[in-house]
PDB file of N, CA and C in Angstrom:
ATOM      1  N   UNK A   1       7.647  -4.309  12.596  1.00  0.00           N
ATOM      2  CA  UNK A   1       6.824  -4.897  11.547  1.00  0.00           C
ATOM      3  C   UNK A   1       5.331  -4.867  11.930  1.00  0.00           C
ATOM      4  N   UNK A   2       4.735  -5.189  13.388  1.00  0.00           N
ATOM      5  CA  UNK A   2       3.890  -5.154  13.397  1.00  0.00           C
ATOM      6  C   UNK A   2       3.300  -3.687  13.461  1.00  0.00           C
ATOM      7  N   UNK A   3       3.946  -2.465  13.384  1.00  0.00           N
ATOM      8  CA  UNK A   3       3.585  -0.940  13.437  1.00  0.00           C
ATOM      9  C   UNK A   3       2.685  -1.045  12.498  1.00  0.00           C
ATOM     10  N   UNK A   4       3.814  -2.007  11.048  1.00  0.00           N
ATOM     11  CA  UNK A   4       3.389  -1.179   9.489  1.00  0.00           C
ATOM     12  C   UNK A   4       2.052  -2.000   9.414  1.00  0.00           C
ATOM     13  N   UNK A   5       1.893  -3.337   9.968  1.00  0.00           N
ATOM     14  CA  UNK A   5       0.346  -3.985   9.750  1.00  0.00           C
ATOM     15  C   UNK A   5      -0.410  -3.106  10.514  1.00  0.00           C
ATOM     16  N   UNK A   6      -0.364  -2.579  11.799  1.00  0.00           N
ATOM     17  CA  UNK A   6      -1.228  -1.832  12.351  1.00  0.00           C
ATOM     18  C   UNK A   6      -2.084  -1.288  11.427  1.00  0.00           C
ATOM     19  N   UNK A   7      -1.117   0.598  10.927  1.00  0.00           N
ATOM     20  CA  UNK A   7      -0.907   1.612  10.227  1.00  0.00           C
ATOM     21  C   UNK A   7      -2.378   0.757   9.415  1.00  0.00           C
ATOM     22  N   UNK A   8      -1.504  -0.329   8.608  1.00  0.00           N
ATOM     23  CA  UNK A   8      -2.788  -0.959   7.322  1.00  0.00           C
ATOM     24  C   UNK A   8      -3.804  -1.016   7.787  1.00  0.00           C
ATOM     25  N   UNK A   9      -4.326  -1.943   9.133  1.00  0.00           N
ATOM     26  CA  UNK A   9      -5.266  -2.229   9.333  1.00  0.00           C
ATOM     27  C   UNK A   9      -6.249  -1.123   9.647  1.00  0.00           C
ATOM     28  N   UNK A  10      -5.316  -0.061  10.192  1.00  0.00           N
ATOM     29  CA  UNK A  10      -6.249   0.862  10.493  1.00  0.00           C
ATOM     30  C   UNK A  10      -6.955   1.713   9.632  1.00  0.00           C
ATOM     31  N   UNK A  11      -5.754   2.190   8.647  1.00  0.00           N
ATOM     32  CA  UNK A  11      -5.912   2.950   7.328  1.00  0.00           C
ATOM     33  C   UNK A  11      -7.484   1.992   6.196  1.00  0.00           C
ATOM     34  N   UNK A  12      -7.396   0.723   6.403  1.00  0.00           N
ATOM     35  CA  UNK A  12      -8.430   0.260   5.830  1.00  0.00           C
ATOM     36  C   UNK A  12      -9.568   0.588   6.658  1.00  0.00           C
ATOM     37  N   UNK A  13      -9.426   0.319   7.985  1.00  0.00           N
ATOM     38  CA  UNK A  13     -10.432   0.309   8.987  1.00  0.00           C
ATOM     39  C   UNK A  13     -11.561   1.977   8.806  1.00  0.00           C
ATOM     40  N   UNK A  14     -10.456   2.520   8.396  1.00  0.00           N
ATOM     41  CA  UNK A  14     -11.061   4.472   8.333  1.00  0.00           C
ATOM     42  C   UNK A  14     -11.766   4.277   7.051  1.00  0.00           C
ATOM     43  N   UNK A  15     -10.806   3.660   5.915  1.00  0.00           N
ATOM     44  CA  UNK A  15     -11.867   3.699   4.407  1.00  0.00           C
ATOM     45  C   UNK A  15     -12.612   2.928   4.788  1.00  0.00           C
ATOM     46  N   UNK A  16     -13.280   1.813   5.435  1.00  0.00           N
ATOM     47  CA  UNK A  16     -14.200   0.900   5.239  1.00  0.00           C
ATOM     48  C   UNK A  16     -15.561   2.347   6.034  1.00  0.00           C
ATOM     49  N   UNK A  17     -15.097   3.076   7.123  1.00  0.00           N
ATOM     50  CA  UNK A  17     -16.043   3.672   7.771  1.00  0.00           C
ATOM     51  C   UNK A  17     -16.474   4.852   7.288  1.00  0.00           C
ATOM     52  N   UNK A  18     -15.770   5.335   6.275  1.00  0.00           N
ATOM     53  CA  UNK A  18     -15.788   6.657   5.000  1.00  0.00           C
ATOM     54  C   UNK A  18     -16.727   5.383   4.082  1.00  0.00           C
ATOM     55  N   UNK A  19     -16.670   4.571   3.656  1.00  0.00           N
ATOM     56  CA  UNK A  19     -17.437   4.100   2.504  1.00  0.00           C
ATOM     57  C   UNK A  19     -18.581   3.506   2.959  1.00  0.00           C
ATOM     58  N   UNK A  20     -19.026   3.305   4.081  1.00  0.00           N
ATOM     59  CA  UNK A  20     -20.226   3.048   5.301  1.00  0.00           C
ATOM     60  C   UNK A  20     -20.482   4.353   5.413  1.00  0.00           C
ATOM     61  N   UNK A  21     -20.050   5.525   5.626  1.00  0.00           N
ATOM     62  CA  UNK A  21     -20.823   6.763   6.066  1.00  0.00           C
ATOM     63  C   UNK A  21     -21.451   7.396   4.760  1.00  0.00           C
ATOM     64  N   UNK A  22     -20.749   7.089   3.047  1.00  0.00           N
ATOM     65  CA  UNK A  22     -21.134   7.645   2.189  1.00  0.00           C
ATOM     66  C   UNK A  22     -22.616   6.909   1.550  1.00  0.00           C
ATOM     67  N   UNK A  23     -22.303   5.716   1.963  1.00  0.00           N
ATOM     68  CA  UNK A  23     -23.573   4.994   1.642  1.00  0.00           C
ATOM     69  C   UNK A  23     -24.740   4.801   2.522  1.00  0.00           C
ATOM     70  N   UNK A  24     -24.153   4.844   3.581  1.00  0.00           N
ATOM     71  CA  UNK A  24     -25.954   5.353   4.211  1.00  0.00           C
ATOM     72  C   UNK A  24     -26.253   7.016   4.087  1.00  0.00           C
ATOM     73  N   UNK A  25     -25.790   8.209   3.675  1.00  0.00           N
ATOM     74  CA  UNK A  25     -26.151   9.106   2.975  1.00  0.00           C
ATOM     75  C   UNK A  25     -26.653   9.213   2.071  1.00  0.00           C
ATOM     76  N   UNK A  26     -26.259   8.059   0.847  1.00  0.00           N
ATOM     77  CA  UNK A  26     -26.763   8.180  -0.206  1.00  0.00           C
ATOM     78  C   UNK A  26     -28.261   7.585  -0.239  1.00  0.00           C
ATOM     79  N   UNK A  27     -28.091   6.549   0.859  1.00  0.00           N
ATOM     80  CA  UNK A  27     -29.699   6.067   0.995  1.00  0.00           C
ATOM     81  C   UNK A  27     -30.948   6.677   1.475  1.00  0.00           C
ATOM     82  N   UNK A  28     -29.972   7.258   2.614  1.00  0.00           N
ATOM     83  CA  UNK A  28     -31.184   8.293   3.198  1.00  0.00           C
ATOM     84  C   UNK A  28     -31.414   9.614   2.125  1.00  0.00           C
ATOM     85  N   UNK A  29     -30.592   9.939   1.475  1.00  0.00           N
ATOM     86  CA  UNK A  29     -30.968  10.846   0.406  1.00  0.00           C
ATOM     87  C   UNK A  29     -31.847  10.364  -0.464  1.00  0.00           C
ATOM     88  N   UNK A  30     -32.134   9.534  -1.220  1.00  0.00           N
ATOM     89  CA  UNK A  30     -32.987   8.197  -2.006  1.00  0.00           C
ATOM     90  C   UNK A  30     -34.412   8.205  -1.259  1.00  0.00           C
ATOM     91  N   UNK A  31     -34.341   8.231  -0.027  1.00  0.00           N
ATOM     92  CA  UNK A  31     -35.568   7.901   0.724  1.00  0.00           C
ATOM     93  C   UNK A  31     -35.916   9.506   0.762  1.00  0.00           C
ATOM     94  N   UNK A  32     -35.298   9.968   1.332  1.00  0.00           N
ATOM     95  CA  UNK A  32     -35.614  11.785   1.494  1.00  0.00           C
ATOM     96  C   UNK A  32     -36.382  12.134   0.088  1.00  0.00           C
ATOM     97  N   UNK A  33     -35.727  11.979  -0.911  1.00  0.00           N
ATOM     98  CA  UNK A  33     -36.202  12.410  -2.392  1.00  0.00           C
ATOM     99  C   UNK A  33     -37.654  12.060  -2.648  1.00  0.00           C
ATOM    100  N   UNK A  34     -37.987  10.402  -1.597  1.00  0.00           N
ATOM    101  CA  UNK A  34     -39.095  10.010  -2.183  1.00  0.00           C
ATOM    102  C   UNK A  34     -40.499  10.331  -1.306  1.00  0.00           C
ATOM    103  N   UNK A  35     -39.784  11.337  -0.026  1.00  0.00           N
ATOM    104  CA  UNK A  35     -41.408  11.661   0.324  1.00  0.00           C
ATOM    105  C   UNK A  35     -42.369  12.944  -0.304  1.00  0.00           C
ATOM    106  N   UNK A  36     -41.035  13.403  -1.450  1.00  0.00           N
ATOM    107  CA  UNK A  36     -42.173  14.449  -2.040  1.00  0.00           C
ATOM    108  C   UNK A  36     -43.028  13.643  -3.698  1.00  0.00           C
ATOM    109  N   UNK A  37     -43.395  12.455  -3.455  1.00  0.00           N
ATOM    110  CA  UNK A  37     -43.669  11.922  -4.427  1.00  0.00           C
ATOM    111  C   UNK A  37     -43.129  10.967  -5.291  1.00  0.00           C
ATOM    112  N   UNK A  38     -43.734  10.732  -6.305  1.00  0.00           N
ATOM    113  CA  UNK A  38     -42.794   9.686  -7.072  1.00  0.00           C
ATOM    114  C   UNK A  38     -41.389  10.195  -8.082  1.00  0.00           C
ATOM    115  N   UNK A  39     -41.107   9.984  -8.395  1.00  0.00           N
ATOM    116  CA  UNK A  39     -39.371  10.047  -9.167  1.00  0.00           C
ATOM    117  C   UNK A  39     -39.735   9.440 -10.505  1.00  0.00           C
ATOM    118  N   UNK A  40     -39.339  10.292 -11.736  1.00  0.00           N
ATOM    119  CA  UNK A  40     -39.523   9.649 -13.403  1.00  0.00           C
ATOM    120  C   UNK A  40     -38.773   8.556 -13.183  1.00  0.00           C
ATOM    121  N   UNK A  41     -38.646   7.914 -14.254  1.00  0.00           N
ATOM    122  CA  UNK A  41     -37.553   6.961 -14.231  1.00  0.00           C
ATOM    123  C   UNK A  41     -36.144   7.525 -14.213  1.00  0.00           C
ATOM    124  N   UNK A  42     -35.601   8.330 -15.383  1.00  0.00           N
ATOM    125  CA  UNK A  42     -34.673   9.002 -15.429  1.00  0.00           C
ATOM    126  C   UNK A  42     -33.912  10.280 -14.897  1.00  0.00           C
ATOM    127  N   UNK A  43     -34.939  10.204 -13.689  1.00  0.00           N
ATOM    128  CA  UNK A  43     -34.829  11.747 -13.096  1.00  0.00           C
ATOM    129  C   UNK A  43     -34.263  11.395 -11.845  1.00  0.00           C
ATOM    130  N   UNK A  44     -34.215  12.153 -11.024  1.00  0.00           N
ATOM    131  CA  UNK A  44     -33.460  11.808  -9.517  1.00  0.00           C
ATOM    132  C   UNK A  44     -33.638  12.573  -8.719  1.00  0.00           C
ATOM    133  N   UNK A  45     -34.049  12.546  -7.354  1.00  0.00           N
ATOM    134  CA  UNK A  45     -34.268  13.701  -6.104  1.00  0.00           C
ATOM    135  C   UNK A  45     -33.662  12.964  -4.811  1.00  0.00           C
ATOM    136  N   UNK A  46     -33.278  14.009  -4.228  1.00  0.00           N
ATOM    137  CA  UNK A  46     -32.893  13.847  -3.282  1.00  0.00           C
ATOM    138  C   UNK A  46     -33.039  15.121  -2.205  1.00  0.00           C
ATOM    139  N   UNK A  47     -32.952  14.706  -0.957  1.00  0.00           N
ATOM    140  CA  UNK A  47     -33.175  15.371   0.232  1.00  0.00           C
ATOM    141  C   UNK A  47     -32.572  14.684   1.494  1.00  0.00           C
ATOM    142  N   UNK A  48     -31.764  15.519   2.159  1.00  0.00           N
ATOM    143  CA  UNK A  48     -31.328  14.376   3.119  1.00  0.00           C
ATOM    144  C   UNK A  48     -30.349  15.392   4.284  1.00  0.00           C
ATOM    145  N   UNK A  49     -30.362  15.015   5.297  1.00  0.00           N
ATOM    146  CA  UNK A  49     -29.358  16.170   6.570  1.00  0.00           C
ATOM    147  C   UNK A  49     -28.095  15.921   6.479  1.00  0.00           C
ATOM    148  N   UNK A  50     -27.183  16.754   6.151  1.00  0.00           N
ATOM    149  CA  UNK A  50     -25.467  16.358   5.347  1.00  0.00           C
ATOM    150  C   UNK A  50     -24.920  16.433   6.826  1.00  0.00           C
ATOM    151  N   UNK A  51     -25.303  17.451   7.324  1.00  0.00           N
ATOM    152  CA  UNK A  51     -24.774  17.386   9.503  1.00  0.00           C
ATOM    153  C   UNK A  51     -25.751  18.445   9.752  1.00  0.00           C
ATOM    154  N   UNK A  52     -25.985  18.503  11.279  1.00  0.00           N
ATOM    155  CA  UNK A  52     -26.385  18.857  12.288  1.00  0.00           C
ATOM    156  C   UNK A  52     -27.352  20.381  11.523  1.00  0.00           C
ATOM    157  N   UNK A  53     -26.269  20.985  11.044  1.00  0.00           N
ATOM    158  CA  UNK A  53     -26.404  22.760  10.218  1.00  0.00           C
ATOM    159  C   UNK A  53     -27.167  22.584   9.307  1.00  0.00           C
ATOM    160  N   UNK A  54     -26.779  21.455   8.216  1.00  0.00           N
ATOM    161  CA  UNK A  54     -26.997  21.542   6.650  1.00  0.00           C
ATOM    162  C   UNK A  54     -27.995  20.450   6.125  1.00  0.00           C
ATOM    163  N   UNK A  55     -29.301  21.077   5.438  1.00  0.00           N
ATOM    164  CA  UNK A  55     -29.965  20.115   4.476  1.00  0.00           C
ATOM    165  C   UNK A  55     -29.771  20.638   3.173  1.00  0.00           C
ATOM    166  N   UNK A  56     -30.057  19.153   2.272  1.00  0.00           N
ATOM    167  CA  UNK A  56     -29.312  19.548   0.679  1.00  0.00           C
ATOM    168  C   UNK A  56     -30.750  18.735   0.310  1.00  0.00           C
ATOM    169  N   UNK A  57     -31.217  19.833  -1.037  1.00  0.00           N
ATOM    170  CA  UNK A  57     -31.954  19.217  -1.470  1.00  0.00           C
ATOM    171  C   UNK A  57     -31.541  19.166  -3.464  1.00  0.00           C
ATOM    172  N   UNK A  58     -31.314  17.891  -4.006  1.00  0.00           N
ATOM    173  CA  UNK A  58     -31.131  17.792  -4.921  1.00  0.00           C
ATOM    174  C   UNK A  58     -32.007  17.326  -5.954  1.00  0.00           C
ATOM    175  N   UNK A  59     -32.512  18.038  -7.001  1.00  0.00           N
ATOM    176  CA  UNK A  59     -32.869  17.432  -8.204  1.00  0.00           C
ATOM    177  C   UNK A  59     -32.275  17.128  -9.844  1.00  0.00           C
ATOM    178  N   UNK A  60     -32.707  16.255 -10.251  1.00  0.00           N
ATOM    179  CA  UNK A  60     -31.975  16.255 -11.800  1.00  0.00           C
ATOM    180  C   UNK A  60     -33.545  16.019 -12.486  1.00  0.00           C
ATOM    181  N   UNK A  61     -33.658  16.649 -13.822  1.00  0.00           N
ATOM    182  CA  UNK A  61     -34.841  15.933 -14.921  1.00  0.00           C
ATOM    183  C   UNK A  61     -34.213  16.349 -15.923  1.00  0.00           C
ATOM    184  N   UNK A  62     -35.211  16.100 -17.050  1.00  0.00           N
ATOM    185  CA  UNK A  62     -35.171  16.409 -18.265  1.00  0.00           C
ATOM    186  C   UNK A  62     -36.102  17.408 -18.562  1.00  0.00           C
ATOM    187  N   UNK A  63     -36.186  18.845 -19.177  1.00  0.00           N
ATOM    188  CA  UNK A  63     -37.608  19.029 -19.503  1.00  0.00           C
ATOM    189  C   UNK A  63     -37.764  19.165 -20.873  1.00  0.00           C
ATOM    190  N   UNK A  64     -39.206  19.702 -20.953  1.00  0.00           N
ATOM    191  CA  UNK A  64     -39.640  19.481 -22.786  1.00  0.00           C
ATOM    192  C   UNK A  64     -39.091  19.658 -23.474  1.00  0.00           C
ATOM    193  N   UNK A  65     -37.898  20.249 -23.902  1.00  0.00           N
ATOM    194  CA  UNK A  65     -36.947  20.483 -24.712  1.00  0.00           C
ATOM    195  C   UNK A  65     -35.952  19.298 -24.580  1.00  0.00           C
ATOM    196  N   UNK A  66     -36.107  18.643 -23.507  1.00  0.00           N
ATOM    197  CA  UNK A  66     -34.679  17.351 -23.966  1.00  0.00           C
ATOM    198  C   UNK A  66     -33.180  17.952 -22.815  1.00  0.00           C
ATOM    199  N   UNK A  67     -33.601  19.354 -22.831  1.00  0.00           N
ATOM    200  CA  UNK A  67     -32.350  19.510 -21.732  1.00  0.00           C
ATOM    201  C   UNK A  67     -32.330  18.952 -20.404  1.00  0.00           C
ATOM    202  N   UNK A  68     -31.252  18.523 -20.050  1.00  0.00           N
ATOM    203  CA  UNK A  68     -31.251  18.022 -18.520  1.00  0.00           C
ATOM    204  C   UNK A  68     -30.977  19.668 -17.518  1.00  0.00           C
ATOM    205  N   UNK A  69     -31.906  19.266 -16.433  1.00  0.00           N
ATOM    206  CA  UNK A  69     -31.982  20.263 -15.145  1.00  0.00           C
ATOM    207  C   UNK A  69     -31.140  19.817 -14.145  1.00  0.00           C
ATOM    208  N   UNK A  70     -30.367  20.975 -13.574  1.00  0.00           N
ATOM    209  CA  UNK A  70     -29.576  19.916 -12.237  1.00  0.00           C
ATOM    210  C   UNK A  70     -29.950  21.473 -11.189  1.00  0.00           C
ATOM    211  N   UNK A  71     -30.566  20.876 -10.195  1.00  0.00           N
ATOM    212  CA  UNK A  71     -30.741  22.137  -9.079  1.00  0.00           C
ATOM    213  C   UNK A  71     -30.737  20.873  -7.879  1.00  0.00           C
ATOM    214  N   UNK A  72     -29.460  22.307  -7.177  1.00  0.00           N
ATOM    215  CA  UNK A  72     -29.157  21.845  -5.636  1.00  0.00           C
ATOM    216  C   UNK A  72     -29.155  22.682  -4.552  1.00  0.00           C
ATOM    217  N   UNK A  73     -30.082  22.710  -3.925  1.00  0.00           N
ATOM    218  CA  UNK A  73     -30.475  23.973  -2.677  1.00  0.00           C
ATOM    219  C   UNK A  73     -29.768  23.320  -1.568  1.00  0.00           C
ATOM    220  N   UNK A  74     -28.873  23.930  -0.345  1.00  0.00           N
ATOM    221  CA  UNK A  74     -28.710  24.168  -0.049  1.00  0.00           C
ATOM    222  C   UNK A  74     -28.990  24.872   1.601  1.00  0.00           C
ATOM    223  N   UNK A  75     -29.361  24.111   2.394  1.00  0.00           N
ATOM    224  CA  UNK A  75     -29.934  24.968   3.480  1.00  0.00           C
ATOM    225  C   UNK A  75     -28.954  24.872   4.714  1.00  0.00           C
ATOM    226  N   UNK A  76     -29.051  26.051   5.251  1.00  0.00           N
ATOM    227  CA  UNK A  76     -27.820  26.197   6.095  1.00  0.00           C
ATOM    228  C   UNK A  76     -28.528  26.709   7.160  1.00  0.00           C
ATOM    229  N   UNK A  77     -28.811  25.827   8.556  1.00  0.00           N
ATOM    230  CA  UNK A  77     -29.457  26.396   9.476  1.00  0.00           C
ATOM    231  C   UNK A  77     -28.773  26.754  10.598  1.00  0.00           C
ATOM    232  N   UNK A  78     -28.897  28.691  11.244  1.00  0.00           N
ATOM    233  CA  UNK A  78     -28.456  29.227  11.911  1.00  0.00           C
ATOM    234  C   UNK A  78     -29.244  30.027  12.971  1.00  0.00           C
ATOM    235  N   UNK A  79     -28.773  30.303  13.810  1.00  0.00           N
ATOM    236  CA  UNK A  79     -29.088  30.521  15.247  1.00  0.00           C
ATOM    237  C   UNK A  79     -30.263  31.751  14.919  1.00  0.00           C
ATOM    238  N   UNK A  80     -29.838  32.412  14.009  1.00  0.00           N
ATOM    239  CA  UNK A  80     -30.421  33.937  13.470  1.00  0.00           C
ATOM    240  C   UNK A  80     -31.945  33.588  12.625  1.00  0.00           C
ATOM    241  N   UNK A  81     -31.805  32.274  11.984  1.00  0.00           N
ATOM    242  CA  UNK A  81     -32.654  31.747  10.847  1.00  0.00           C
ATOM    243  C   UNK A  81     -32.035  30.913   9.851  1.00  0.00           C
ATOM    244  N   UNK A  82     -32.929  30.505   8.584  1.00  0.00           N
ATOM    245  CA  UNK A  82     -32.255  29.396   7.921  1.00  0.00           C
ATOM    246  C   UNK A  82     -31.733  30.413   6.530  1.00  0.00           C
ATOM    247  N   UNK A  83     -30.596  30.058   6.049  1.00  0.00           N
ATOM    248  CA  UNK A  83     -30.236  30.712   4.543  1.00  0.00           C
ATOM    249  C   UNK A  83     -30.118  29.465   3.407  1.00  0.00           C
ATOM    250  N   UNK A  84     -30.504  30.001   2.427  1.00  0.00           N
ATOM    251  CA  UNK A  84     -29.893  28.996   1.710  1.00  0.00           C
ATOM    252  C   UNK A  84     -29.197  29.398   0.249  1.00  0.00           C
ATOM    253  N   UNK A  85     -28.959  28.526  -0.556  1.00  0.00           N
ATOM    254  CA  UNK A  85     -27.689  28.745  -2.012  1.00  0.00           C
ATOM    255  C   UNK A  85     -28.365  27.782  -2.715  1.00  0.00           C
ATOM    256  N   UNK A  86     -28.726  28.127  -3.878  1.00  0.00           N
ATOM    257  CA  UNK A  86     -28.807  27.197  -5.288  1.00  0.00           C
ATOM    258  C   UNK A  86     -28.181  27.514  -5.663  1.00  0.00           C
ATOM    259  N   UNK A  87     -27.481  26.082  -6.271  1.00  0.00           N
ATOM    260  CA  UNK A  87     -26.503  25.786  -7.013  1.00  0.00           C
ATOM    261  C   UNK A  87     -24.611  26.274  -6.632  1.00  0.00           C
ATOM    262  N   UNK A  88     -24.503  26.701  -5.607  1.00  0.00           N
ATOM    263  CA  UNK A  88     -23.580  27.281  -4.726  1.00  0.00           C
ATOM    264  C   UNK A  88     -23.326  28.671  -5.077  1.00  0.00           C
ATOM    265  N   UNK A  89     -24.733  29.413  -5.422  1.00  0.00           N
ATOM    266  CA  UNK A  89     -24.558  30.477  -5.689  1.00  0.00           C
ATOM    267  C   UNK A  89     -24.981  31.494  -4.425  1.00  0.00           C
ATOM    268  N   UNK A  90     -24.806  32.842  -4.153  1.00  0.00           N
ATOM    269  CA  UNK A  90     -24.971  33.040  -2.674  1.00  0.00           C
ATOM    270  C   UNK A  90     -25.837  33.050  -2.032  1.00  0.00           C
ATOM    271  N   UNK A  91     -25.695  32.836  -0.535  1.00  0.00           N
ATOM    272  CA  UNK A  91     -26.838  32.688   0.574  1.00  0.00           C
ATOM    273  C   UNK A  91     -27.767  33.678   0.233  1.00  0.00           C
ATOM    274  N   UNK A  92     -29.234  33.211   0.582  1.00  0.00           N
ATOM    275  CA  UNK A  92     -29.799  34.459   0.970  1.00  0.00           C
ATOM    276  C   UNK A  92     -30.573  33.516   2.157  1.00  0.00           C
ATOM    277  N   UNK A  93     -31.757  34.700   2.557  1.00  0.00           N
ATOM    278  CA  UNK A  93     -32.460  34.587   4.246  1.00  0.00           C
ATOM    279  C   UNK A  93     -33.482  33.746   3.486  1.00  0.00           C
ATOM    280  N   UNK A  94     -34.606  32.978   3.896  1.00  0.00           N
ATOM    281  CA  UNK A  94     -35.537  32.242   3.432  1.00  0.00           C
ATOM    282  C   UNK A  94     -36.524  32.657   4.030  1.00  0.00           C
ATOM    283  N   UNK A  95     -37.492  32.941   3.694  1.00  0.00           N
ATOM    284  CA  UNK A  95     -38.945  33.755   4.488  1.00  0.00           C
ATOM    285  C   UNK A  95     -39.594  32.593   5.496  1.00  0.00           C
ATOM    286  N   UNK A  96     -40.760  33.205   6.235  1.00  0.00           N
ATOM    287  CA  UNK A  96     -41.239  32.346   7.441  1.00  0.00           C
ATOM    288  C   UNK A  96     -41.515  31.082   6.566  1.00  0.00           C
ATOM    289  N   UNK A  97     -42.755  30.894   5.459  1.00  0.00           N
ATOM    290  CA  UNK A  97     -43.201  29.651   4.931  1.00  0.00           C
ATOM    291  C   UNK A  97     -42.294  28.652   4.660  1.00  0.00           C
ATOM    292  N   UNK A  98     -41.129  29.687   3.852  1.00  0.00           N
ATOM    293  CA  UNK A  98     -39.792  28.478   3.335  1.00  0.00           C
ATOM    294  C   UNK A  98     -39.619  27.537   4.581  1.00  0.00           C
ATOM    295  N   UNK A  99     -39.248  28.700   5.757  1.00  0.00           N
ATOM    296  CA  UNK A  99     -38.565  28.093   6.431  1.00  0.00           C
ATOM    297  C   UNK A  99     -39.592  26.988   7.827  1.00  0.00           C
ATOM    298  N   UNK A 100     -40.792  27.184   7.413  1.00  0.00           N
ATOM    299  CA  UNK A 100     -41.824  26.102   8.146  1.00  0.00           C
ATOM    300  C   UNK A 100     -41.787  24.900   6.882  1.00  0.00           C
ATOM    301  N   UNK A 101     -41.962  25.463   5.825  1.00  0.00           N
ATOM    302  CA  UNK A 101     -42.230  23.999   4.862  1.00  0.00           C
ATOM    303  C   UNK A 101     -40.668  22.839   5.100  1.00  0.00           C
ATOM    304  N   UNK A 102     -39.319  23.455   4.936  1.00  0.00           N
ATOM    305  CA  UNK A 102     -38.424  23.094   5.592  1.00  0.00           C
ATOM    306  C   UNK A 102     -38.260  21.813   6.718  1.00  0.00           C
ATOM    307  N   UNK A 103     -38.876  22.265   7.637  1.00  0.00           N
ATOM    308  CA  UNK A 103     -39.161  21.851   9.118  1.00  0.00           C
ATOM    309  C   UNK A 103     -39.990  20.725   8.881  1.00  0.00           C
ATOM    310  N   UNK A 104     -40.952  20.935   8.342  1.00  0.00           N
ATOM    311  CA  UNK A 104     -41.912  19.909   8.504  1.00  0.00           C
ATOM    312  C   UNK A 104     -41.217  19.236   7.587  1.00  0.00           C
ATOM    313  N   UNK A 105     -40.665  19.110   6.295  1.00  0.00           N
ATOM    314  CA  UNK A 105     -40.179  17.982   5.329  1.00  0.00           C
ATOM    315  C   UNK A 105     -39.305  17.555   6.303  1.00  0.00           C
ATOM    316  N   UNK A 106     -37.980  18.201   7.279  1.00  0.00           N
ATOM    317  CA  UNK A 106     -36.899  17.533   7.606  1.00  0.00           C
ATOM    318  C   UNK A 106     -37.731  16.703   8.788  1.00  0.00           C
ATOM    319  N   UNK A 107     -38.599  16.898   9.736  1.00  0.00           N
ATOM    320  CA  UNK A 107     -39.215  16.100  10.584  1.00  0.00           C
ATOM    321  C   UNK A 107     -39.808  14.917   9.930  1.00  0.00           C
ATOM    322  N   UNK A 108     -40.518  15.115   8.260  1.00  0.00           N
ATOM    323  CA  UNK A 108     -41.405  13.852   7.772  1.00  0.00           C
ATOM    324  C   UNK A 108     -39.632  12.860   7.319  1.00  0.00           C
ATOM    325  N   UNK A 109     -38.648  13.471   7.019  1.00  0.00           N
ATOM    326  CA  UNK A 109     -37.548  12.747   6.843  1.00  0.00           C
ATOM    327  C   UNK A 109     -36.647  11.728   8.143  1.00  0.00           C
ATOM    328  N   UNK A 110     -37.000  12.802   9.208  1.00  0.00           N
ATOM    329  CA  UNK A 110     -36.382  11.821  10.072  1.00  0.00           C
ATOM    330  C   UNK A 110     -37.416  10.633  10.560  1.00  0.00           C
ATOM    331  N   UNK A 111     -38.239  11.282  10.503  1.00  0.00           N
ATOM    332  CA  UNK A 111     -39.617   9.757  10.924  1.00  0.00           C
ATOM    333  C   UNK A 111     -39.107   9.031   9.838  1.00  0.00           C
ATOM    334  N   UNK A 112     -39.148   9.589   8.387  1.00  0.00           N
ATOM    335  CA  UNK A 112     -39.732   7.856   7.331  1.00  0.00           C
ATOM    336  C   UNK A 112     -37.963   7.249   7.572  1.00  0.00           C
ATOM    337  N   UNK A 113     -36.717   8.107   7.674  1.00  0.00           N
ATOM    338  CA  UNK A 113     -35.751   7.217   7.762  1.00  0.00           C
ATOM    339  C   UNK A 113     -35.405   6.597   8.889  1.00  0.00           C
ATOM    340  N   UNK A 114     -35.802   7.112   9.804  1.00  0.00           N
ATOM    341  CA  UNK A 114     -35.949   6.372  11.405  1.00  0.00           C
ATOM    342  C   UNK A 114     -36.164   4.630  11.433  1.00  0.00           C
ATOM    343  N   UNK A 115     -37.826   4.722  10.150  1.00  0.00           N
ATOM    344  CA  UNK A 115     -38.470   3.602  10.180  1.00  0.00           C
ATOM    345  C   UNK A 115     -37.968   2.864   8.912  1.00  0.00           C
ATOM    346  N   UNK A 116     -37.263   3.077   8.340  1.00  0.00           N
ATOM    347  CA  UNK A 116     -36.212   2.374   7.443  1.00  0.00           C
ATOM    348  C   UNK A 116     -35.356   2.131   8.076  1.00  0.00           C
TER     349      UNK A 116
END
């Protein structure tokens, strides 16, 4: 009997640390979004390190027409250089600037979330 309480406690113990790992992602994504400026009201950005390899940079708006925009880049950093995918469409190589402007946003990200 006490196996099957284990099993529970633990099985909660893993979702409580899956629903702690998704929410400080989502925050640091929130904060990431906001060092390139301010955010509409209805719009949304994000930027944030998913692991070690991968930054995701997400936006949503509206533009003059009323349609909603959803673009999600993708950066996949490798030993060779960085590639990346919008919208999970295929890799390509990212030129020197991409891949300095990159660098410096993910460095201004780990400082401002450091200090959060």
């Amino acid at each position: 009997m006490l196996n099957i309480f284990q099993g529970i406690s633990q099985q909660r113990y893993q979702q409580y640390l899956s629903k702690l790992n998704r929410d400080l992602i989502h925050k640091e994504a929130k904060l990431g979004g906001q060092l390139f400026g301010d955010v509409k009201k209805n719009d949304r950005r994000e930027f944030f390190c998913l692991d070690k390899h991968t930054w995701i940079w997400h936006e949503e708006w509206t533009d003059i027409r009323g349609v909603k925009q959803v673009v999600t880049t993708r950066y996949s950093i490798r030993p060779d250089g960085i590639i990346k995918a919008h919208n999970n469409e295929n890799f390509q190589k990212v030129d020197k600037k991409e891949a300095t402007n990159l660098i410096l946003a993910a460095n201004a990200y780990l400082k401002h979330v450091k200090a959060e």
